[in-house]
C-alpha atoms as a PDB file:
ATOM      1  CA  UNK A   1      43.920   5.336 -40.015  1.00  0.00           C
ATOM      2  CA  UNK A   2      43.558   8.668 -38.688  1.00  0.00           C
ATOM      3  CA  UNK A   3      39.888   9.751 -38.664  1.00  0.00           C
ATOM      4  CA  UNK A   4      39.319  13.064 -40.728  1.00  0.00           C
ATOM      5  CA  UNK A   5      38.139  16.446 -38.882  1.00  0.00           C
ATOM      6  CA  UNK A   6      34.273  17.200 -39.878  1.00  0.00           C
ATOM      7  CA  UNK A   7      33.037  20.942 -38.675  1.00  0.00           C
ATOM      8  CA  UNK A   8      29.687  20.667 -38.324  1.00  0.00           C
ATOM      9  CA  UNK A   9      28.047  24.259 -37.876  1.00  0.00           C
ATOM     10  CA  UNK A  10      25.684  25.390 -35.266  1.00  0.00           C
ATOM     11  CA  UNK A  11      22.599  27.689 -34.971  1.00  0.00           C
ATOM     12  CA  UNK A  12      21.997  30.323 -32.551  1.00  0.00           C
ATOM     13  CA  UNK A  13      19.356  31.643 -30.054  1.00  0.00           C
ATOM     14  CA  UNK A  14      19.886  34.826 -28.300  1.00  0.00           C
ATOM     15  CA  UNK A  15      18.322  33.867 -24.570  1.00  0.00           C
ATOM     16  CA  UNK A  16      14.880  33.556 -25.578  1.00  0.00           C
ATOM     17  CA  UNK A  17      13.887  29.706 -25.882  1.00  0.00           C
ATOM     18  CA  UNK A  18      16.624  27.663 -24.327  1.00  0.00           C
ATOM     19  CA  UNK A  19      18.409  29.178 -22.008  1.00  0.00           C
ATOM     20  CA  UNK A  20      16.476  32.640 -20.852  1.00  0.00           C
ATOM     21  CA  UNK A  21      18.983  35.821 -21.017  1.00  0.00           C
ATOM     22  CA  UNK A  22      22.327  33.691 -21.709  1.00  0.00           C
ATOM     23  CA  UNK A  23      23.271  32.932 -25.846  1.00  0.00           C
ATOM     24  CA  UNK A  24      23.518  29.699 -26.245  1.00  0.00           C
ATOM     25  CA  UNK A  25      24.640  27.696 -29.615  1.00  0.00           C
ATOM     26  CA  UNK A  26      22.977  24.802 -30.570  1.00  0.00           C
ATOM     27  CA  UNK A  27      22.815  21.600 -33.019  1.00  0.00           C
ATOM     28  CA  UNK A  28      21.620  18.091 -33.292  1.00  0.00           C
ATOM     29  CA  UNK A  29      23.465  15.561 -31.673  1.00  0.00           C
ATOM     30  CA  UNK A  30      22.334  13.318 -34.304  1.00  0.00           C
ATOM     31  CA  UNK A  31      24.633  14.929 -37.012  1.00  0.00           C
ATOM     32  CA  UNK A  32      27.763  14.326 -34.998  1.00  0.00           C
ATOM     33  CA  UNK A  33      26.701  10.878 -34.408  1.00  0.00           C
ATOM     34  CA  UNK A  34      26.782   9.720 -38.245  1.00  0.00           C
ATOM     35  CA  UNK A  35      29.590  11.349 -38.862  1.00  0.00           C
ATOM     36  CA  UNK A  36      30.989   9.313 -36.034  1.00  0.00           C
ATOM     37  CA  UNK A  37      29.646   6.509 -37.180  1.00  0.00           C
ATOM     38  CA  UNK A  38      31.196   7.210 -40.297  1.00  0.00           C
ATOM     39  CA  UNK A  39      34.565   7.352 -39.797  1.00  0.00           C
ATOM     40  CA  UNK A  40      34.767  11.104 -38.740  1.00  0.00           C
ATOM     41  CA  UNK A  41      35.875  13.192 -36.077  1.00  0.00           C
ATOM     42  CA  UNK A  42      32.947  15.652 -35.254  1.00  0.00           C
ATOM     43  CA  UNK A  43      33.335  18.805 -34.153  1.00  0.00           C
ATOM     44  CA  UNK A  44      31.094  21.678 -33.576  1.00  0.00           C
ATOM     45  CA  UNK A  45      32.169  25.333 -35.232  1.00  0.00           C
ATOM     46  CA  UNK A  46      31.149  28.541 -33.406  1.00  0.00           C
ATOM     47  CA  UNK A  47      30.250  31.760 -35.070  1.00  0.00           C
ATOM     48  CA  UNK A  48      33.263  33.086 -33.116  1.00  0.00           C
ATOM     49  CA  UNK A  49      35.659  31.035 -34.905  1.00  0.00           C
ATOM     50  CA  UNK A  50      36.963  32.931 -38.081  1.00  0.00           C
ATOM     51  CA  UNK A  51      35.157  31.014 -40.962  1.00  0.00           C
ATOM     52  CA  UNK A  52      38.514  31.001 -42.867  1.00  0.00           C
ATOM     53  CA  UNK A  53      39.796  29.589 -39.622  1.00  0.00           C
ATOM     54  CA  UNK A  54      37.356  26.727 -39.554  1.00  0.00           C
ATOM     55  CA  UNK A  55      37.620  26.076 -43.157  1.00  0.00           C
ATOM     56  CA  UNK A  56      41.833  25.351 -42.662  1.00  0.00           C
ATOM     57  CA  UNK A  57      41.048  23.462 -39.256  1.00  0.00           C
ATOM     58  CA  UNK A  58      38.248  20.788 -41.260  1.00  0.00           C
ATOM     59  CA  UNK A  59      39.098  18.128 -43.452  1.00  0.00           C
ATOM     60  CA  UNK A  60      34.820  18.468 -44.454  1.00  0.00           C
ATOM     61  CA  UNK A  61      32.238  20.325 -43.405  1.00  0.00           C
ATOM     62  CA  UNK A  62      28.332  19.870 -42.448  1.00  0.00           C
ATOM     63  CA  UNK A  63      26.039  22.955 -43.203  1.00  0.00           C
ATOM     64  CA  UNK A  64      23.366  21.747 -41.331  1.00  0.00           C
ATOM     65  CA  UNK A  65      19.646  22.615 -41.002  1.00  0.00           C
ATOM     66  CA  UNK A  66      17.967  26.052 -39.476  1.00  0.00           C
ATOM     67  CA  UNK A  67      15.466  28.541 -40.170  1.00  0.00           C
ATOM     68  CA  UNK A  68      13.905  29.681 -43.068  1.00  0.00           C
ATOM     69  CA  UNK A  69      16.314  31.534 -45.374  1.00  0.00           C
ATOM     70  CA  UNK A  70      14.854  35.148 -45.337  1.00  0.00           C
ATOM     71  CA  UNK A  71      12.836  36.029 -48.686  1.00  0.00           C
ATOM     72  CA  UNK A  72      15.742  39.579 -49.078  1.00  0.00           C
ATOM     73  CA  UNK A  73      18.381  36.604 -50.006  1.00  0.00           C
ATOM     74  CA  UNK A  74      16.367  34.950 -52.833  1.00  0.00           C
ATOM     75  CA  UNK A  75      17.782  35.898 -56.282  1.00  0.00           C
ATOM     76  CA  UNK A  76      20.576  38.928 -53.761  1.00  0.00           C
ATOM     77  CA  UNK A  77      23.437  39.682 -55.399  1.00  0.00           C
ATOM     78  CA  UNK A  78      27.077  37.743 -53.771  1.00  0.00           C
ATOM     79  CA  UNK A  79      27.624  39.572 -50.397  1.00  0.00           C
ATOM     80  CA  UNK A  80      24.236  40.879 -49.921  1.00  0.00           C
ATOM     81  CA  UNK A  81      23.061  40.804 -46.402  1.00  0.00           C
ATOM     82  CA  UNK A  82      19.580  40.664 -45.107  1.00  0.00           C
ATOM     83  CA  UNK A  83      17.138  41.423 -42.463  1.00  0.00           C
ATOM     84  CA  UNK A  84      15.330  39.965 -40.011  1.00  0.00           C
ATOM     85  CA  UNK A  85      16.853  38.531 -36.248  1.00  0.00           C
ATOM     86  CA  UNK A  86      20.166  39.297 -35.198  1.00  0.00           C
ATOM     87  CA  UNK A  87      20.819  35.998 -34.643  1.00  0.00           C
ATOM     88  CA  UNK A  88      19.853  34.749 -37.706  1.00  0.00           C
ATOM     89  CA  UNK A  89      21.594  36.918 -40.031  1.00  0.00           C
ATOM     90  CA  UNK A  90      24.557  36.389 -37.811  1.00  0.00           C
ATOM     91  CA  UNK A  91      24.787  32.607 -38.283  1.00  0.00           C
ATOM     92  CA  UNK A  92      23.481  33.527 -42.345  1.00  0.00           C
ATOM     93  CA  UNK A  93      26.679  35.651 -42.519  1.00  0.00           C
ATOM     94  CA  UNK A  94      29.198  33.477 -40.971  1.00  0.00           C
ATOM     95  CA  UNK A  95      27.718  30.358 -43.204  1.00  0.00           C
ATOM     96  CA  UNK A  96      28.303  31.940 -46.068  1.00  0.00           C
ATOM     97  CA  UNK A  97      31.515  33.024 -45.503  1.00  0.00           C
ATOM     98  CA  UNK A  98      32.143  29.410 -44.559  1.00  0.00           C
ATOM     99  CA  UNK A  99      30.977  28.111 -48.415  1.00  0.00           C
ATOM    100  CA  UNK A 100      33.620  30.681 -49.655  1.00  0.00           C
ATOM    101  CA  UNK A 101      36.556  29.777 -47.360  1.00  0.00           C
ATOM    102  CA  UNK A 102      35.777  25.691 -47.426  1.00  0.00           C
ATOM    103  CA  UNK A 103      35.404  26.474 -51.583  1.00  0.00           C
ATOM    104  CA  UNK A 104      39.109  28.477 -51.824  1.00  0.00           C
ATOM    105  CA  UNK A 105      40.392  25.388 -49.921  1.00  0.00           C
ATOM    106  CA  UNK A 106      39.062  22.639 -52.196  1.00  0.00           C
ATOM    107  CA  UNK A 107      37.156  21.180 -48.573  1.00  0.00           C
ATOM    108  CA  UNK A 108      34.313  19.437 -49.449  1.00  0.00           C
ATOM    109  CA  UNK A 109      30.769  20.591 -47.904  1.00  0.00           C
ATOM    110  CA  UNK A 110      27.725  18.713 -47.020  1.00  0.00           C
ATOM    111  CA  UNK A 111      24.532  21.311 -47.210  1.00  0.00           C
ATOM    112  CA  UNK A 112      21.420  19.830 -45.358  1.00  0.00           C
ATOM    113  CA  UNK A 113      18.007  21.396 -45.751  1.00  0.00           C
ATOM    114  CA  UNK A 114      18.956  25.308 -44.748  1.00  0.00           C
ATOM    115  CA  UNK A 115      22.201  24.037 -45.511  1.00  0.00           C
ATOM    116  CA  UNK A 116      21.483  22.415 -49.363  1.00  0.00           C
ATOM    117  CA  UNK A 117      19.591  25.891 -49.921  1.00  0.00           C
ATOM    118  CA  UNK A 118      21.709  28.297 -48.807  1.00  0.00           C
ATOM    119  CA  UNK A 119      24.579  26.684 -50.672  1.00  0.00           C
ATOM    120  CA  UNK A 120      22.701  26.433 -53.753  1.00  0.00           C
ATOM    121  CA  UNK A 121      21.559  30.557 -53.236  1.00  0.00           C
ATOM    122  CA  UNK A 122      25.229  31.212 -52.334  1.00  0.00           C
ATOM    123  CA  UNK A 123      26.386  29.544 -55.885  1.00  0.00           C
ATOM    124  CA  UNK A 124      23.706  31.860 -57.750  1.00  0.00           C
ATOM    125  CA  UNK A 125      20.572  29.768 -57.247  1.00  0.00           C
ATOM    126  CA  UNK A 126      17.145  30.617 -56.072  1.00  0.00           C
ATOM    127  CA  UNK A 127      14.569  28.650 -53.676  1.00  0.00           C
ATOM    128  CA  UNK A 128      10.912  28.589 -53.569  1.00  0.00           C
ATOM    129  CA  UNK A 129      10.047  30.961 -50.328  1.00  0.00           C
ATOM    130  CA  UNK A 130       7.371  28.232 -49.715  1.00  0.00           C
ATOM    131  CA  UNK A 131       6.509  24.953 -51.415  1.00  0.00           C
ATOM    132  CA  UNK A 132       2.953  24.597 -50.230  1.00  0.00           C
ATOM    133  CA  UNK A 133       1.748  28.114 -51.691  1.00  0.00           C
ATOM    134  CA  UNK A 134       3.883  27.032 -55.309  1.00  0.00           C
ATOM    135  CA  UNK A 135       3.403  23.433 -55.920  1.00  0.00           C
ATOM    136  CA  UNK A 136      -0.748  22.222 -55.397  1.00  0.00           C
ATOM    137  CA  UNK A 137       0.249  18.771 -55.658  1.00  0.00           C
ATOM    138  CA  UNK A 138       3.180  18.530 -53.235  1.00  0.00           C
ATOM    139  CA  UNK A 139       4.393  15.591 -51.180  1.00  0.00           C
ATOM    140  CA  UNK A 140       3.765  16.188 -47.494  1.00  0.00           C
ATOM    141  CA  UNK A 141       7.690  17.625 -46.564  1.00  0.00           C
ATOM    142  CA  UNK A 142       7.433  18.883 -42.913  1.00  0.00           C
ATOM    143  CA  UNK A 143       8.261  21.896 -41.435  1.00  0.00           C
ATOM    144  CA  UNK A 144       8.091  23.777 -38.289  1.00  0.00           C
ATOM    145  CA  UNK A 145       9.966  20.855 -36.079  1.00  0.00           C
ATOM    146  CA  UNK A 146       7.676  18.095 -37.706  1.00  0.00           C
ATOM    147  CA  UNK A 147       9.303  15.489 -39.356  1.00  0.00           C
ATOM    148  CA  UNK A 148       7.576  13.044 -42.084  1.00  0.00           C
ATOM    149  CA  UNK A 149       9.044  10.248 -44.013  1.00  0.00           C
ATOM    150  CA  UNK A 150       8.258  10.324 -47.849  1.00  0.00           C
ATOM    151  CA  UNK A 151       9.945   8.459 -51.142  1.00  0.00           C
ATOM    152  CA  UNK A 152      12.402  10.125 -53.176  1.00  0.00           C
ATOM    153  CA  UNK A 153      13.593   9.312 -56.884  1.00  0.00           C
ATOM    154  CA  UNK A 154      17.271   9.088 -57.396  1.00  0.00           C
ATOM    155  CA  UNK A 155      19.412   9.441 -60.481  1.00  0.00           C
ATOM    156  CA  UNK A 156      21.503   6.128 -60.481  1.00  0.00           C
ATOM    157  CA  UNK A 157      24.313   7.500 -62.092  1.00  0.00           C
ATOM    158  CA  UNK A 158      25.456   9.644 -58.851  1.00  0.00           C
ATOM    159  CA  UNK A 159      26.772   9.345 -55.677  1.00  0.00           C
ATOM    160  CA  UNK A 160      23.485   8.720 -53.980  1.00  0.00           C
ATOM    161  CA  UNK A 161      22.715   6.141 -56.524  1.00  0.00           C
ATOM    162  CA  UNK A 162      25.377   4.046 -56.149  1.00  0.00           C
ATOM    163  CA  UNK A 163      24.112   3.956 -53.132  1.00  0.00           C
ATOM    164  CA  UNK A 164      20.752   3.771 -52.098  1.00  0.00           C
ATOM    165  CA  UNK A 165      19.168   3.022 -55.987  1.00  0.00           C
ATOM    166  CA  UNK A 166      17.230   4.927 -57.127  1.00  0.00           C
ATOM    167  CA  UNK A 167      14.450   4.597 -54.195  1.00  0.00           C
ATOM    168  CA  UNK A 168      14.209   5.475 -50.830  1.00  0.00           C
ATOM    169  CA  UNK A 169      12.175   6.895 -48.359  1.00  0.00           C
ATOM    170  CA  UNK A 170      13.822   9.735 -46.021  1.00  0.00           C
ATOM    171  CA  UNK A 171      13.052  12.004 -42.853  1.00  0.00           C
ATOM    172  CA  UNK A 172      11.512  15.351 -44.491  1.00  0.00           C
ATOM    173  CA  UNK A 173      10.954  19.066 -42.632  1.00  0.00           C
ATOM    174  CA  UNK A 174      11.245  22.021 -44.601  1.00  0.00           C
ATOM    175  CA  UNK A 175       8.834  24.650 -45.949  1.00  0.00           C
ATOM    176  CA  UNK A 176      11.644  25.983 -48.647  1.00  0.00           C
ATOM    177  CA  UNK A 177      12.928  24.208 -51.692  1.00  0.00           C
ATOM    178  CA  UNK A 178      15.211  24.733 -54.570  1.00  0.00           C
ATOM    179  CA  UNK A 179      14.074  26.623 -57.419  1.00  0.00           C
ATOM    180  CA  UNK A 180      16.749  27.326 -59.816  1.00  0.00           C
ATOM    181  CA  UNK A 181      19.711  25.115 -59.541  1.00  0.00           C
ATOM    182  CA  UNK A 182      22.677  27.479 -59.867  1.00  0.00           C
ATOM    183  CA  UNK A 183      25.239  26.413 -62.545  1.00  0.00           C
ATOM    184  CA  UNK A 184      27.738  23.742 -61.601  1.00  0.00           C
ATOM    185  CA  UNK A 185      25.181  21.756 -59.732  1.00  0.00           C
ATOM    186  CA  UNK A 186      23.256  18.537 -60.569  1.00  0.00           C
ATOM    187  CA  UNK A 187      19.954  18.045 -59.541  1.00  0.00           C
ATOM    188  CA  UNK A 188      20.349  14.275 -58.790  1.00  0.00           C
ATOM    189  CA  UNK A 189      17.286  13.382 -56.590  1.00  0.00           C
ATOM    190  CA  UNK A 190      13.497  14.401 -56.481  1.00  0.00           C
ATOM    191  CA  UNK A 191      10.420  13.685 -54.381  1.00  0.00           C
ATOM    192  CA  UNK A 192       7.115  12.294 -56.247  1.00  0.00           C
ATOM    193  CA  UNK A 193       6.189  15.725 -56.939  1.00  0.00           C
ATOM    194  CA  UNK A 194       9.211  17.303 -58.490  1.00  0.00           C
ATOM    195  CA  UNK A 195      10.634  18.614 -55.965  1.00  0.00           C
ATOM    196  CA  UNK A 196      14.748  18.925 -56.091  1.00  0.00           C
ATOM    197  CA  UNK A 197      15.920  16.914 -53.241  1.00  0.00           C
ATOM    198  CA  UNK A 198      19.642  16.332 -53.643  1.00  0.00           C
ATOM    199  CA  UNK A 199      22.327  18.100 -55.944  1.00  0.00           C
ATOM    200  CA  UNK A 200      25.831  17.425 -56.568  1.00  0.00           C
ATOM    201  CA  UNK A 201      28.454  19.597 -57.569  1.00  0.00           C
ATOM    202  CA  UNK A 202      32.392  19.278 -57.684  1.00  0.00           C
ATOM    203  CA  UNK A 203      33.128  18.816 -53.798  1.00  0.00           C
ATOM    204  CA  UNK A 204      29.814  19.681 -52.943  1.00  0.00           C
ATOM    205  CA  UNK A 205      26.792  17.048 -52.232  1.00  0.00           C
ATOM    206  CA  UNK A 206      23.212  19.172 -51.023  1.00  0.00           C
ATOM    207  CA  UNK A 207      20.489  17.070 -49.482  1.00  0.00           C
ATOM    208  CA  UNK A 208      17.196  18.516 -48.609  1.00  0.00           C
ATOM    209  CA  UNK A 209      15.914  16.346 -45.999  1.00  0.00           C
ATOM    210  CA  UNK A 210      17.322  15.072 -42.558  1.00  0.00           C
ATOM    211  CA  UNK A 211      19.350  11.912 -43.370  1.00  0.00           C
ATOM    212  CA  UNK A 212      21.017  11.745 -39.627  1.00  0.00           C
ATOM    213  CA  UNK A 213      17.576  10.770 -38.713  1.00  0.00           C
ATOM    214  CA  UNK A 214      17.057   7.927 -41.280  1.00  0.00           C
ATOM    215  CA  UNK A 215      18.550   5.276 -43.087  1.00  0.00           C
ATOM    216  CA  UNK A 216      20.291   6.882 -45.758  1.00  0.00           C
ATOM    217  CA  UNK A 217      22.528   8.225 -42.894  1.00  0.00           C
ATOM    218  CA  UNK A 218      25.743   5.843 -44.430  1.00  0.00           C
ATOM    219  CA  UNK A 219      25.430   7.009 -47.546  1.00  0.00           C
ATOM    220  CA  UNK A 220      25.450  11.147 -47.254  1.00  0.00           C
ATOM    221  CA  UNK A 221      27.712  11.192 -44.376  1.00  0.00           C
ATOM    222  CA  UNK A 222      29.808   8.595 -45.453  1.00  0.00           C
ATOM    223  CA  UNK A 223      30.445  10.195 -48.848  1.00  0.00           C
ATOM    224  CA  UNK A 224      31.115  13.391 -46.476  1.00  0.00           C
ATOM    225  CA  UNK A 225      33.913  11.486 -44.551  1.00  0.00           C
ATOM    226  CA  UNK A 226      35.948   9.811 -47.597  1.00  0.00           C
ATOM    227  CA  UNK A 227      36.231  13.082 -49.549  1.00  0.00           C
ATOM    228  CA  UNK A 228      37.336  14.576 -45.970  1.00  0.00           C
ATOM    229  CA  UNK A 229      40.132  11.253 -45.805  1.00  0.00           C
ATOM    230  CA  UNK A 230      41.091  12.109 -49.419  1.00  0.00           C
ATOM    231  CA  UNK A 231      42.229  15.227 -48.491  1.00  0.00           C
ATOM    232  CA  UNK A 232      43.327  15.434 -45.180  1.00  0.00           C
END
C-alpha cells in the first residue's frame, strides 16, 4: 500500500542563530520520524511553496510547534496580520493560509503546540498569552526549549481515548494555552489543572504538547496518517 504524503511545516530564522547571515528553515527531525514510523511519507513544506500548492500536494498535514503566537492575533478578526519579526509573521501568514487551503480540500491537519493554538485562533478561538500569570495552580508545562513530562486526562469517547485511556503522561513546553475553544472543536483532553490539552474537530485533531518526543507518538500521528490513506 502506497504510503500517504504528510507536509510537515517548518519555522524560520533569518541568519541570526543557526546559520549567521544565510536564512535557513528549520524543524524537528523527530516529527518526520513518527510519521515515518507511522505509515507516512514525510515531507518538509517551505514558505516558498504556495500554501494552496502544498495543501493539493499532501494527503495530511503537521502544523508543528514555534514561537509564541503574538498577543495582536488573540481575539483578530480572519485575515488580520500582526507585528513583531519578519520571520515570524512570515511563517504566521503562510500557516494560516495553509489551515484555509488544507480546510477547502477536506485534508486533514494535525496542530501541535503553536500549531493546536494557532488552529484553534484561526477557527475563532482565543489562547491565554501566558498560563503561569492566569492559572496559580498550574501543572509545570515547559517553555523556552525545556521540556517536562506531566499527566493528562483524556475523554474516552475520542480518538485519543481509544487510544491511550484516559491517562497518560506526555512531553510538555509551552507558555500559551487555549482559552476559548472556537466552535466546531472538542476539548477532549486536559492536564491536572484544567488546562485544554487536545481538541478534535471534523478533520482536525490539536494537541498541545510534543507527542514525537513521547509515547503517545502512535496514537496522534497515526490517527494523522489513516485519515491521510483515507483520502489519498
Amino acid at each position: 500500500m502506497a504510503r500517504p504524503i504528510v507536509g510537515i511545516t517548518v519555522s524560520i530564522d533569518p541568519g541570526v542563530r543557526i546559520r549567521p547571515g544565510q536564512d535557513t528553515l528549520y524543524v524537528g527531525r523527530a516529527y518526520a520520524r513518527a510519521v515515518d514510523a507511522c505509515g507516512g511519507a514525510p515531507i518538509l513544506l517551505p514558505p516558498d511553496l504556495a500554501p494552496e500548492r502544498a495543501a493539493t500536494l499532501c494527503a495530511g498535514l503537521v502544523l508543528t510547534g514555534g514561537a509564541m503566537l503574538p498577543a495582536a492575533l488573540n481575539g483578530a478578526p480572519p485575515g488580520a496580520l500582526t507585528p513583531g519579526p519578519a520571520e515570524e509573521a512570515e511563517r504566521v501568514a503562510w500557516d494560516l493560509a495553509l489551515i484555509d487551503a488544507a480546510r477547502t480540500r477536506r485534508k486533514p491537519l494535525l496542530g501541535v503546540c503553536y500549531g493546536m493554538q494557532l488552529l484553534n485562533l484561526r477557527l475563532g478561538g482565543t489562547l491565554y498569552e501566558d498560563l503561569r500569570s492566569v492559572i496559580d495552580t498550574a501543572v509545570d508545562h515547559g517553555g523556552s526549549s525545556r521540556v517536562v513530562a506531566h499527566e493528562l486526562v483524556i475523554d474516552r469517547e475520542t480518538i485519543l481515548g481509544a487510544s491511550l485511556g484516559e491517562r497518560t503522561r506526555v512531553a510538555s513546553s509551552h507558555h500559551q494555552a487555549v482559552s476559548r475553544l472556537a466552535l466546531g472543536l472538542r476539548a477532549t483532553a486536559h492536564a491536572e489543572d484544567g488546562v485544554i490539552e487536545a481538541f478534535e474537530g471534523e478533520g482536525l485533531l490539536g494537541v498541545e504538547w510534543h507527542p514525537e518526543l513521547d509515547a503517545t507518538s502512535r496514537a496522534v500521528y497515526g490517527w494523522l496518517v489513516e485519515e491521510a490513506r483515507k483520502g489519498a
